[in-house]
Protein backbone atom coordinates (compact mmCIF):
# COMPACT_ATOMS: atom_id res chain seq x y z
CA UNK A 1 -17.57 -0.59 15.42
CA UNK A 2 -21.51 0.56 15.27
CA UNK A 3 -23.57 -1.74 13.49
CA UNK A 4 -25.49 1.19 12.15
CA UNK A 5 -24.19 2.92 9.77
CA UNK A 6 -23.70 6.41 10.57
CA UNK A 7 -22.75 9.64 8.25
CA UNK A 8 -20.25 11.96 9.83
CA UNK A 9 -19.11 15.35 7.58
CA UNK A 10 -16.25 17.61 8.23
CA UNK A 11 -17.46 20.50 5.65
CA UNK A 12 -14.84 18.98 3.23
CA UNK A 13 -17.99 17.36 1.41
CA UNK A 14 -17.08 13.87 1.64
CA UNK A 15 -19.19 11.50 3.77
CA UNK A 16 -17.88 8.65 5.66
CA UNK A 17 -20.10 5.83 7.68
CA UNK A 18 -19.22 3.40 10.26
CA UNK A 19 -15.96 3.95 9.66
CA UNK A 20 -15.72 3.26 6.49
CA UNK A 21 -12.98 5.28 3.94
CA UNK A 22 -14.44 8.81 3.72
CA UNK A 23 -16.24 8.82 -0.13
CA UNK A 24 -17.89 11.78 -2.58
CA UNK A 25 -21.43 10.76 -2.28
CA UNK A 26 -21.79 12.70 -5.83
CA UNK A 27 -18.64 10.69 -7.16
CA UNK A 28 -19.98 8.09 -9.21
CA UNK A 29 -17.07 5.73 -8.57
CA UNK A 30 -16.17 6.55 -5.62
CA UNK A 31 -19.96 5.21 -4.26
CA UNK A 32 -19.43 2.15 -6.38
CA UNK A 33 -16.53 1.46 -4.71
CA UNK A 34 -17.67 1.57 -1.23
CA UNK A 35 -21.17 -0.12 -2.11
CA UNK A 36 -18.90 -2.57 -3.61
CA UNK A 37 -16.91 -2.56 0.15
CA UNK A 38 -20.36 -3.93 1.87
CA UNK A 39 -22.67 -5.84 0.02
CA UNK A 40 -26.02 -4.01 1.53
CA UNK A 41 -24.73 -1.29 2.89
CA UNK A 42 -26.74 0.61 0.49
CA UNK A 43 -29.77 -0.38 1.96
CA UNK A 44 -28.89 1.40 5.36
CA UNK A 45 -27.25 4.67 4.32
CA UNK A 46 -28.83 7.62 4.40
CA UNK A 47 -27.94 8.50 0.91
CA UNK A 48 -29.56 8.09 -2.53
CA UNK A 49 -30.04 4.16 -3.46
CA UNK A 50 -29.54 3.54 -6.78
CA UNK A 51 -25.43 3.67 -6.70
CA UNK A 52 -23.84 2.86 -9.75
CA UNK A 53 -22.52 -0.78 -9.98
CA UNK A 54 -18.58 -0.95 -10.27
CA UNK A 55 -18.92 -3.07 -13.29
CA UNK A 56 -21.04 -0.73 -15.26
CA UNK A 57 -17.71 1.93 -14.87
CA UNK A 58 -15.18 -0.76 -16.70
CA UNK A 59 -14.00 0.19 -20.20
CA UNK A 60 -12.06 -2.28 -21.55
CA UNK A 61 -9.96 0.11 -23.51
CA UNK A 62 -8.39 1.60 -20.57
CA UNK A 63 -5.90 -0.26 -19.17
CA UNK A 64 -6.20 -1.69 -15.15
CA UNK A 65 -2.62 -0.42 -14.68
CA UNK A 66 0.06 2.22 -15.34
CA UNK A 67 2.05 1.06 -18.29
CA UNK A 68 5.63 2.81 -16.97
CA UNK A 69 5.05 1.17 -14.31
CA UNK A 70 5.83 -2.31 -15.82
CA UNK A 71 9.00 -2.81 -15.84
CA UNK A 72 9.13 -4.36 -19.66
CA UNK A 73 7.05 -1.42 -21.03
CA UNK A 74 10.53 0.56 -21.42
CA UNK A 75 12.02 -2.44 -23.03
CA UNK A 76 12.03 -3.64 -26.74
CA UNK A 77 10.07 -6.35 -25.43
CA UNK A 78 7.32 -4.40 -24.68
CA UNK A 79 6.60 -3.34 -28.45
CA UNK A 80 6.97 -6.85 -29.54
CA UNK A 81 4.49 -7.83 -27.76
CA UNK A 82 0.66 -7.91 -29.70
CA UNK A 83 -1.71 -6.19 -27.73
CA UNK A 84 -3.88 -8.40 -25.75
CA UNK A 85 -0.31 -9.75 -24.63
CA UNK A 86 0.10 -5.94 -23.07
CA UNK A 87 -3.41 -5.92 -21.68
CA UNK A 88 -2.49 -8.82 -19.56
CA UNK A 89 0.60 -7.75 -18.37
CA UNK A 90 -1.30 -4.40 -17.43
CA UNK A 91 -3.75 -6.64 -15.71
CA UNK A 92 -1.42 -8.81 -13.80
CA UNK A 93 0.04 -5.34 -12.62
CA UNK A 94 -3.07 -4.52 -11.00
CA UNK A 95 -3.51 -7.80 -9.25
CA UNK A 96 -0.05 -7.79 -8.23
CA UNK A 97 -0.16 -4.01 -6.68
CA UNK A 98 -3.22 -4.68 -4.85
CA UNK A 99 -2.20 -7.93 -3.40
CA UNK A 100 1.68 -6.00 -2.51
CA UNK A 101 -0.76 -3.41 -0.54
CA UNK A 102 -3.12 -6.37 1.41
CA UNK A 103 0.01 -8.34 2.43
CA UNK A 104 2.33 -4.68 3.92
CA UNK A 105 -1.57 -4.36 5.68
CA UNK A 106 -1.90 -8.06 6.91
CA UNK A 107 1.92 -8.61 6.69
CA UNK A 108 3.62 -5.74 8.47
CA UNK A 109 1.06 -2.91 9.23
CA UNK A 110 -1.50 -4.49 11.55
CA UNK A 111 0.98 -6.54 13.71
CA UNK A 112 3.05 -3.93 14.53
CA UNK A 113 -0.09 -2.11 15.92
CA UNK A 114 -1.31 -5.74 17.54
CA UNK A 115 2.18 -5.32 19.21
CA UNK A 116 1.78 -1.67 21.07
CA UNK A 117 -1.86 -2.67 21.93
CA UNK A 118 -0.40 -5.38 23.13
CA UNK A 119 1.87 -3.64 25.79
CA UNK A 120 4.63 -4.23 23.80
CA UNK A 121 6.74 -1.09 23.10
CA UNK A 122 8.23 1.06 26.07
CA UNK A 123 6.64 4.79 25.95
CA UNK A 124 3.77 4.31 24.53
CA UNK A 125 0.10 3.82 26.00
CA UNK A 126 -2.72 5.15 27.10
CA UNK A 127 -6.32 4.97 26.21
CA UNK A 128 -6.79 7.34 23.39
CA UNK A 129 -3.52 5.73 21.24
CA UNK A 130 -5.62 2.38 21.72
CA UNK A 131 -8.60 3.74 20.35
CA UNK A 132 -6.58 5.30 17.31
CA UNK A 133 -4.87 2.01 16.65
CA UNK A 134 -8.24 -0.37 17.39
CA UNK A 135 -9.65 2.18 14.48
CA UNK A 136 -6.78 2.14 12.37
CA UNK A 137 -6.51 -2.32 12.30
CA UNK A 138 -10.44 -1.65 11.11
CA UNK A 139 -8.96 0.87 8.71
CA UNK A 140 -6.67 -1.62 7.55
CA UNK A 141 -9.19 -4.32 7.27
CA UNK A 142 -11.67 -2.47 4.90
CA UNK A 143 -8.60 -1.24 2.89
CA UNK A 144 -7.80 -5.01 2.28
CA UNK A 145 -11.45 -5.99 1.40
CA UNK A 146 -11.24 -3.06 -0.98
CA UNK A 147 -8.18 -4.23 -3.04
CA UNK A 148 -9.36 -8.16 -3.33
CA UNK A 149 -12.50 -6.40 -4.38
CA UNK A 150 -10.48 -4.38 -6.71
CA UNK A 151 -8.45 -7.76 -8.34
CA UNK A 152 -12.18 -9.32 -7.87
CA UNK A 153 -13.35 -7.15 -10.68
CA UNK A 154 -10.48 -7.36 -12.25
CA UNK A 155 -10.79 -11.05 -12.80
CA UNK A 156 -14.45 -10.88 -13.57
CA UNK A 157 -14.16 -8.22 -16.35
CA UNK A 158 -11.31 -9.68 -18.01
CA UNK A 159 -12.69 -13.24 -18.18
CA UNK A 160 -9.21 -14.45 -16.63
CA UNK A 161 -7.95 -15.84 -13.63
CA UNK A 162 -4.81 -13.90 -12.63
CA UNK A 163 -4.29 -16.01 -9.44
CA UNK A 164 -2.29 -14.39 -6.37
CA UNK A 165 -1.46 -17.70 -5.87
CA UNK A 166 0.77 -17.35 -9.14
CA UNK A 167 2.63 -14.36 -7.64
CA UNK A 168 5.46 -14.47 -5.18
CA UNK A 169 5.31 -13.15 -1.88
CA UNK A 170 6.00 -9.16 -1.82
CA UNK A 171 9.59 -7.53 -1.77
CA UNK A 172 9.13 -6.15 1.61
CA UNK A 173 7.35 -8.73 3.40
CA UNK A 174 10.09 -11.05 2.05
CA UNK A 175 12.84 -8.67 3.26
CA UNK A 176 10.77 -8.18 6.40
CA UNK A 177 10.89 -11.59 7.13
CA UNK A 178 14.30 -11.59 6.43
CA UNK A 179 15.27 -9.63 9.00
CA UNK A 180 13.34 -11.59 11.67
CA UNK A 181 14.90 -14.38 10.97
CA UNK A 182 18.04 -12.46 11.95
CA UNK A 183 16.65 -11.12 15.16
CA UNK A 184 18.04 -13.67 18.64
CA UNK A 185 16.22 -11.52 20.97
CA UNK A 186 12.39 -10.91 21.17
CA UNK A 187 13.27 -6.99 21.48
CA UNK A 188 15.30 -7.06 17.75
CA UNK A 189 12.13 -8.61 16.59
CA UNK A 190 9.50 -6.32 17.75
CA UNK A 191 11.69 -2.96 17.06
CA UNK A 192 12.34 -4.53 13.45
CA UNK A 193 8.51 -5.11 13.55
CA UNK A 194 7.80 -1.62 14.46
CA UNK A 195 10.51 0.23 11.79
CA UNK A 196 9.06 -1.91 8.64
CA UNK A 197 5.35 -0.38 9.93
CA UNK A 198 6.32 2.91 10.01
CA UNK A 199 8.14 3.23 7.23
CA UNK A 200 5.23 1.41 5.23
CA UNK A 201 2.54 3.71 7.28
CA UNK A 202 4.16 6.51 6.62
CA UNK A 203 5.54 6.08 2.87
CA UNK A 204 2.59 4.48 1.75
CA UNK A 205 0.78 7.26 0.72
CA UNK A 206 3.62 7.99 -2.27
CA UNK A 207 2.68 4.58 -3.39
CA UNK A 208 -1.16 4.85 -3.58
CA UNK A 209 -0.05 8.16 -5.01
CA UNK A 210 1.04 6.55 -8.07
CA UNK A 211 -2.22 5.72 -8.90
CA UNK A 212 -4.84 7.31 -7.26
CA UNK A 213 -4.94 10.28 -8.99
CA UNK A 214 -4.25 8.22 -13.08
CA UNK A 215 -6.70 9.26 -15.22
CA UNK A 216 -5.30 6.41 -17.82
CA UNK A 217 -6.14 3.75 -15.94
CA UNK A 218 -9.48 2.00 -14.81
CA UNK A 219 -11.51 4.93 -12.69
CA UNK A 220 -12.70 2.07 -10.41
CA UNK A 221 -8.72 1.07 -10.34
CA UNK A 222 -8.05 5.10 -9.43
CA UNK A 223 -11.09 5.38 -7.15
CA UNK A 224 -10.06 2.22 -5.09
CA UNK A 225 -6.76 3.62 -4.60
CA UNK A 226 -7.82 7.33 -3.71
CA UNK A 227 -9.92 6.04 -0.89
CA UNK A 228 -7.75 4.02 0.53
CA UNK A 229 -4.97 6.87 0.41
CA UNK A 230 -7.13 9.46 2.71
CA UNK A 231 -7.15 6.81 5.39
CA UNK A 232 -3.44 6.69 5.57
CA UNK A 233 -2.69 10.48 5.88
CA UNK A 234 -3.94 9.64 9.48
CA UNK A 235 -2.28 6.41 10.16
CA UNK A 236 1.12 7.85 9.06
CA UNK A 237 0.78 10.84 12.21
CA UNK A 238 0.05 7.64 14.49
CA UNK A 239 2.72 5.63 13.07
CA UNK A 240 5.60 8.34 13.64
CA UNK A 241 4.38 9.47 16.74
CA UNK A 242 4.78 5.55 18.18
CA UNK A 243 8.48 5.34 16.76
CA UNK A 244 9.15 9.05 18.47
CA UNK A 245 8.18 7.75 21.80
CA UNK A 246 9.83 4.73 21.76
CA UNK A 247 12.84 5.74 20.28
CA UNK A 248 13.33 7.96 23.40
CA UNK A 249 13.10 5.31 25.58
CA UNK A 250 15.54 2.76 24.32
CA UNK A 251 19.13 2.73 25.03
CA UNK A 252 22.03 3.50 22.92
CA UNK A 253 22.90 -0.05 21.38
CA UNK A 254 18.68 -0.46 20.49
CA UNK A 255 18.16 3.11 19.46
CA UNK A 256 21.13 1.83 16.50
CA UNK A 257 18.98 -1.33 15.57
CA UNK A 258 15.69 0.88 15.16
CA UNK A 259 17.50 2.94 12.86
CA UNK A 260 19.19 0.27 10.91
CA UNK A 261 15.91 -1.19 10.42
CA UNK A 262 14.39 1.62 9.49
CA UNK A 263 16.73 2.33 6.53
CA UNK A 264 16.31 -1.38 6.03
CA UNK A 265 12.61 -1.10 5.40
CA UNK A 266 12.57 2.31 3.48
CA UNK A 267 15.48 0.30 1.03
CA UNK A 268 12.53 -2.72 0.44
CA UNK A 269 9.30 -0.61 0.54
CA UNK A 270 11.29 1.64 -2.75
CA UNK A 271 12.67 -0.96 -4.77
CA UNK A 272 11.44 -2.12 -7.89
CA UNK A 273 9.65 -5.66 -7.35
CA UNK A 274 11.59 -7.30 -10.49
CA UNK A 275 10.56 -10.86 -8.99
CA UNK A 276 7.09 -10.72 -9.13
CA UNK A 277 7.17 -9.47 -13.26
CA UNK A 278 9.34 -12.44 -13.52
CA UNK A 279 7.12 -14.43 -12.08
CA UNK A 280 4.41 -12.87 -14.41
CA UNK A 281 6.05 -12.54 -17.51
CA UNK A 282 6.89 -16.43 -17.24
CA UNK A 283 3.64 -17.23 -16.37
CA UNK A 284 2.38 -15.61 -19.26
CA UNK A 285 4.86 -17.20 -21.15
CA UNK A 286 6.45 -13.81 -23.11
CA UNK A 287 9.13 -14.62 -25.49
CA UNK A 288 12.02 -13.51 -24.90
CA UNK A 289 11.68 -12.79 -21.21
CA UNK A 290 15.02 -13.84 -19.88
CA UNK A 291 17.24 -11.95 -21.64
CA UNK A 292 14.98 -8.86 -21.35
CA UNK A 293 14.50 -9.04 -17.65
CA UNK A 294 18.66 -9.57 -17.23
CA UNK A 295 18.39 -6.16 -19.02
CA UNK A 296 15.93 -4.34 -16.95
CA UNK A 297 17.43 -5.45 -13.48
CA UNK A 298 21.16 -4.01 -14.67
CA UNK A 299 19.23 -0.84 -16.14
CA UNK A 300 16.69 -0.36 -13.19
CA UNK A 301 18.14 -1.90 -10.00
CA UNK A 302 19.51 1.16 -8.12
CA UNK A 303 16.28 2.93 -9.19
CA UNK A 304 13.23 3.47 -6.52
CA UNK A 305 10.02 2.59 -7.36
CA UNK A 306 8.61 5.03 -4.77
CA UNK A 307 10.86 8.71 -5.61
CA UNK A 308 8.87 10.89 -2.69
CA UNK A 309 10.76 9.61 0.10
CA UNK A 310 9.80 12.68 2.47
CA UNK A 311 7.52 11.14 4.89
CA UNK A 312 10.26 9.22 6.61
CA UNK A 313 13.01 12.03 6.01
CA UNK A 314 10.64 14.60 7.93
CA UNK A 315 9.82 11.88 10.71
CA UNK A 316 14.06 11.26 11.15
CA UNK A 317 14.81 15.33 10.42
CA UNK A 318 12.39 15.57 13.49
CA UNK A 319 13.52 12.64 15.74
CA UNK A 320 16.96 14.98 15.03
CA UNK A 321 18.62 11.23 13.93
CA UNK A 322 19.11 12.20 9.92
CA UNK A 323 22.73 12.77 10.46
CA UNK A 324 22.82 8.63 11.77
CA UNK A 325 21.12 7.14 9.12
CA UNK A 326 23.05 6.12 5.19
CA UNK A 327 20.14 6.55 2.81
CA UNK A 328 20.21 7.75 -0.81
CA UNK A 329 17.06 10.45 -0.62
CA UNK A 330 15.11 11.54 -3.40
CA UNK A 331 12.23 13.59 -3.42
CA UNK A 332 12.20 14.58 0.55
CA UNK A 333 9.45 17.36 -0.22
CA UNK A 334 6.31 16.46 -1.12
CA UNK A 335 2.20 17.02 -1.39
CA UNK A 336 0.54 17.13 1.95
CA UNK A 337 -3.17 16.35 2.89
């Protein structure tokens, strides 16, 4: 990585530098954000110095998280509660997504690229795929940075704590793990390695989705998550293209366990975390908790989290597998770019 920082622009008006996420230079957040990223980089960019401090953007009215997207908020609970009870809960959502989205980077994401540079995977190789996946791990290193930023300020504006080490480990990388744990041979392993990535690579922009474009919540919270989302319209071309290749390599019997794991990781990216708000709302001690969160798991469990689901039904519909895979779609058409 150059250890100058250098502006590249592709006419869309954003500005990237040293390969940081591509930012609007005239976007008051979105310059926060990334001088936030690297503590002087100010200093050395070629653009205006005095950037806006992310601090100075946080209203405390606005909440750091999308209500409907706590699972209690469509619960009697919810109105019981007083507010500063609901600003918390809104908070721990925050903290919760953005440590979800470091541990599917740390977790899932950037070993299953470790593995193909590696030599890993059968048909796939080369010196230019290298250089894409070197620059997508240092993709996936700044996105990280950016979310424990994100919970940083989180913490710091809310005068609370709102530990990660309160929180559980993630519904996928728990599942994830799961299915390693499963895997005799070092080939189940690596393929179920491989199928988790992808399907987080490539349905991961629907997730940032949910928030990066929220004009309820916390611009900082919004901004954070809009950067990181135009990173990962590029990592999900890599990621498909890898399972493409390999898939046509592998014989019948491991070309079964890809897919399997596949649906198996598109199944735990889309569900509804109910563990971690568990976790949370007993934490935070809410009244009444137990019986509410019985509720919500009978009246939300076969619902996804994540409804665009067309990423990974465009990737099988081309792989021309669709017809060998048991999934229950949703939205299989959705925003590009």
């Amino acid at each position: 990585m150059a250890s100058q920082a250098e502006q590249g622009s592709d006419g869309s008006g954003l500005t990237s530098f040293a390969g940081l996420p591509e930012f609007d230079p005239t976007d008051a957040a979105e310059s926060a954000v990334i001088l936030r990223l690297v503590g002087n980089w100010h200093r050395r960019a070629a653009v205006k110095r005095a950037e806006p401090d992310v601090h100075a953007l946080f209203e405390p009215a606005r909440p750091d998280f999308r209500v409907d997207m706590v699972p209690f908020s469509g619960h009697p609970l919810w109105e019981s509660l007083p507010d500063d009870e609901r600003s918390r809960l809104t908070s721990w959502g925050w903290i919760a997504y953005n440590r979800n989205t470091v541990l599917i980077e740390q977790g899932i994401a950037n070993p299953a690229f470790q593995l193909v540079l590696a030599g890993e995977y059968p048909g796939v190789g080369g010196q230019q795929l290298e250089l894409a996946i070197a620059q997508a791990m240092v993709d996936e290193q700044y996105h990280t940075l950016m979310h424990m930023n994100g919970s940083a300020t989180t913490r710091r504006m809310r005068k609370g704590e709102f530990s990660d080490r309160v929180l559980p480990d993630s519904l996928i990388t728990t599942i994830h793990d799961q299915h390693l744990a499963l895997c005799t041979e070092r080939w189940e392993r690596s393929l179920t390695t491989l199928a988790f990535a992808t399907v987080a690579e490539i349905s991961i922009n629907a997730y940032l989705e949910l928030l990066a474009n929220d004009t309820d919540i916390q611009v900082v919270n919004s901004t954070t998550v809009r950067l990181h989302n135009r990173d990962e319209y590029c990592h999900a071309s890599i990621s498909g293209e890898i399972l493409k290749n390999v898939y046509e390599v592998l014989n019948p019997g491991e070309r079964r366990f890809l897919l399997d794991k596949v649906v198996a990781g598109l199944e735990a990216f889309v569900a509804p975390d109910f563990t971690t708000w568990e976790t949370i709302a007993e934490f935070e001690n809410v009244r009444g908790r137990e019986k509410a969160a019985a509720e919500i798991r009978e009246s939300q469990g076969g619902t996804h989290l994540v409804q665009d689901h067309s990423g990974v039904h465009s990737l099988l519909a081309e792989m021309d597998v669709l017809d060998q895979v048991e999934f229950a779609w949703g939205t299989t058409t959705g925003p590009k770019g």
